[in-house]
C-alpha atoms as a PDB file:
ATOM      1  CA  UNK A   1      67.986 -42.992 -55.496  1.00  0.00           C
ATOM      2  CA  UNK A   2      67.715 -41.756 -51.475  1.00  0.00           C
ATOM      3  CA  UNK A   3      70.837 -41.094 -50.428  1.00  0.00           C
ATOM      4  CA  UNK A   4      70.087 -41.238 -46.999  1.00  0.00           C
ATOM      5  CA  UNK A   5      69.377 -45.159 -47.616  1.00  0.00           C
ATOM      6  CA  UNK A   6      72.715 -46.072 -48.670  1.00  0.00           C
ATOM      7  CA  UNK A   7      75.502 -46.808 -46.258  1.00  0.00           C
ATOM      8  CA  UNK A   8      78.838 -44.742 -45.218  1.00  0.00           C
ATOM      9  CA  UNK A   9      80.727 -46.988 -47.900  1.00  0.00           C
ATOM     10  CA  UNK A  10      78.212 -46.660 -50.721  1.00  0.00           C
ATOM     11  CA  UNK A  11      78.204 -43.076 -50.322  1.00  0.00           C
ATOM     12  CA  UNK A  12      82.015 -43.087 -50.629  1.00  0.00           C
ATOM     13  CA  UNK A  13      82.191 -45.382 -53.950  1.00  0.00           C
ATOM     14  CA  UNK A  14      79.134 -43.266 -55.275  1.00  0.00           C
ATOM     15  CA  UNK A  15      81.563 -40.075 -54.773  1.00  0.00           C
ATOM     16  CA  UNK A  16      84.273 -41.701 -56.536  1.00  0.00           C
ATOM     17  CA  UNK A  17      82.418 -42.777 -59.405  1.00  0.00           C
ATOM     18  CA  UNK A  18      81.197 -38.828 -59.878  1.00  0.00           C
ATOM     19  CA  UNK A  19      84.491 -37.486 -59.199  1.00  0.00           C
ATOM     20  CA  UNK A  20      86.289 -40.211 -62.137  1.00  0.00           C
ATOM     21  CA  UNK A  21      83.775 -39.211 -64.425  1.00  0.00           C
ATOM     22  CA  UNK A  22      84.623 -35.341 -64.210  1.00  0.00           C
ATOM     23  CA  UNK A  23      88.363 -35.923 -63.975  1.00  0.00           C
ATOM     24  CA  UNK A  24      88.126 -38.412 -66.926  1.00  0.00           C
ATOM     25  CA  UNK A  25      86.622 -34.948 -68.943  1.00  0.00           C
ATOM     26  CA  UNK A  26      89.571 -32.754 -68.299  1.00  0.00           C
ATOM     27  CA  UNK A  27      89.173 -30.700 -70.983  1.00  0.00           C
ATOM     28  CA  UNK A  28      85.985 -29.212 -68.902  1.00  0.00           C
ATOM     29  CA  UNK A  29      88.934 -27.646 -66.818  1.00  0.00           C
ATOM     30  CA  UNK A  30      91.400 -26.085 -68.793  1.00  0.00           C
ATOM     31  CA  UNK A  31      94.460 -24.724 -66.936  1.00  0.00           C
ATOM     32  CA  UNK A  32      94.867 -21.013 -67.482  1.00  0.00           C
ATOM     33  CA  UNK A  33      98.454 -19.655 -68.488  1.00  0.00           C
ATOM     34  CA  UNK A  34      98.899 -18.108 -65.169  1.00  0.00           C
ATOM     35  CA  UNK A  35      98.026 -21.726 -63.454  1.00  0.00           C
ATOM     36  CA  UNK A  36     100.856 -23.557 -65.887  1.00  0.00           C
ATOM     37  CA  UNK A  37     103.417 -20.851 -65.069  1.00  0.00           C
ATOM     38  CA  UNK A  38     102.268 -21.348 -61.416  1.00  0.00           C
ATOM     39  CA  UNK A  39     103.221 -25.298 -62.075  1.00  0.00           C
ATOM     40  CA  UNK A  40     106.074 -24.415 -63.939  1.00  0.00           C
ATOM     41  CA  UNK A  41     107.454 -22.881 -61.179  1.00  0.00           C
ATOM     42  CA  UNK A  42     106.133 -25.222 -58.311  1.00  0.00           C
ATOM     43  CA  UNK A  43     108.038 -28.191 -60.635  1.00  0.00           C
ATOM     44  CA  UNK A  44     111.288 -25.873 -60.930  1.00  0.00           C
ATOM     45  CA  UNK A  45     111.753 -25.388 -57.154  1.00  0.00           C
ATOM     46  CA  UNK A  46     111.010 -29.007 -56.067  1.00  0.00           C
ATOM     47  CA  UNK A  47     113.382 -30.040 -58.952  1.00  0.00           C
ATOM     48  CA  UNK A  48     115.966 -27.979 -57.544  1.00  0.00           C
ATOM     49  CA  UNK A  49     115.550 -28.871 -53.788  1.00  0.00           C
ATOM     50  CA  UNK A  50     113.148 -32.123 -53.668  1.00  0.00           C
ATOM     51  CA  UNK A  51     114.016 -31.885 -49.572  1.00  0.00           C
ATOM     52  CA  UNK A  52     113.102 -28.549 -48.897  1.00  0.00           C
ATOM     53  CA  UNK A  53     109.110 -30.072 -48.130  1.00  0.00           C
ATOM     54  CA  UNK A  54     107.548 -31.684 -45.652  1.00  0.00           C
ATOM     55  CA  UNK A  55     106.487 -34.474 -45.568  1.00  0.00           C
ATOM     56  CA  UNK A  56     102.149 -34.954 -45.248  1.00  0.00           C
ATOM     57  CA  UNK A  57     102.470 -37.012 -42.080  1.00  0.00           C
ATOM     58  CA  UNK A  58     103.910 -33.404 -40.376  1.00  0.00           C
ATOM     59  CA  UNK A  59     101.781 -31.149 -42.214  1.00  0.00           C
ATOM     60  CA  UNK A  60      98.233 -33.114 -40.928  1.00  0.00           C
ATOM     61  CA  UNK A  61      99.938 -33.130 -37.469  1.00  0.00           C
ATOM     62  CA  UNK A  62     100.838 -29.359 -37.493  1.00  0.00           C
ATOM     63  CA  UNK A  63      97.504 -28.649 -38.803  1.00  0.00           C
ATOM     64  CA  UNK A  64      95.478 -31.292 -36.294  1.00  0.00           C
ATOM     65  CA  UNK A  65      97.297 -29.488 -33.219  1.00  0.00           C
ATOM     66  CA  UNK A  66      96.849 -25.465 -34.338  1.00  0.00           C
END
């Protein structure tokens, strides 16, 4: 397979395809302790204050005009 032969949306689908079959073998990526606690914590403090974010429209704009 070329890659250079197949179109914008081909190559998009093709990366899609590769990226579900990694994700699909999670246990290739094991979380470390220190990356649950991380989540742990992450899921505590949203929990407690699920307004205290931003929302993604702001962040891409804050990011897009820096």
């Amino acid at each position: 397979m070329n890659l250079q032969e197949l179109t914008s949306s081909e190559k998009i689908l093709l990366a899609e395809e590769l990226w579900d079959s990694v994700a699909s073998e999670e246990q290739l990526f094991p979380l470390t302790e220190d990356q649950k606690a991380e989540l742990d914590t992450r899921l505590a403090s949203y929990s407690a204050n699920p307004e205290a974010g931003d929302s993604w429209e702001n962040v891409r704009n804050r990011i897009s005009n820096s």
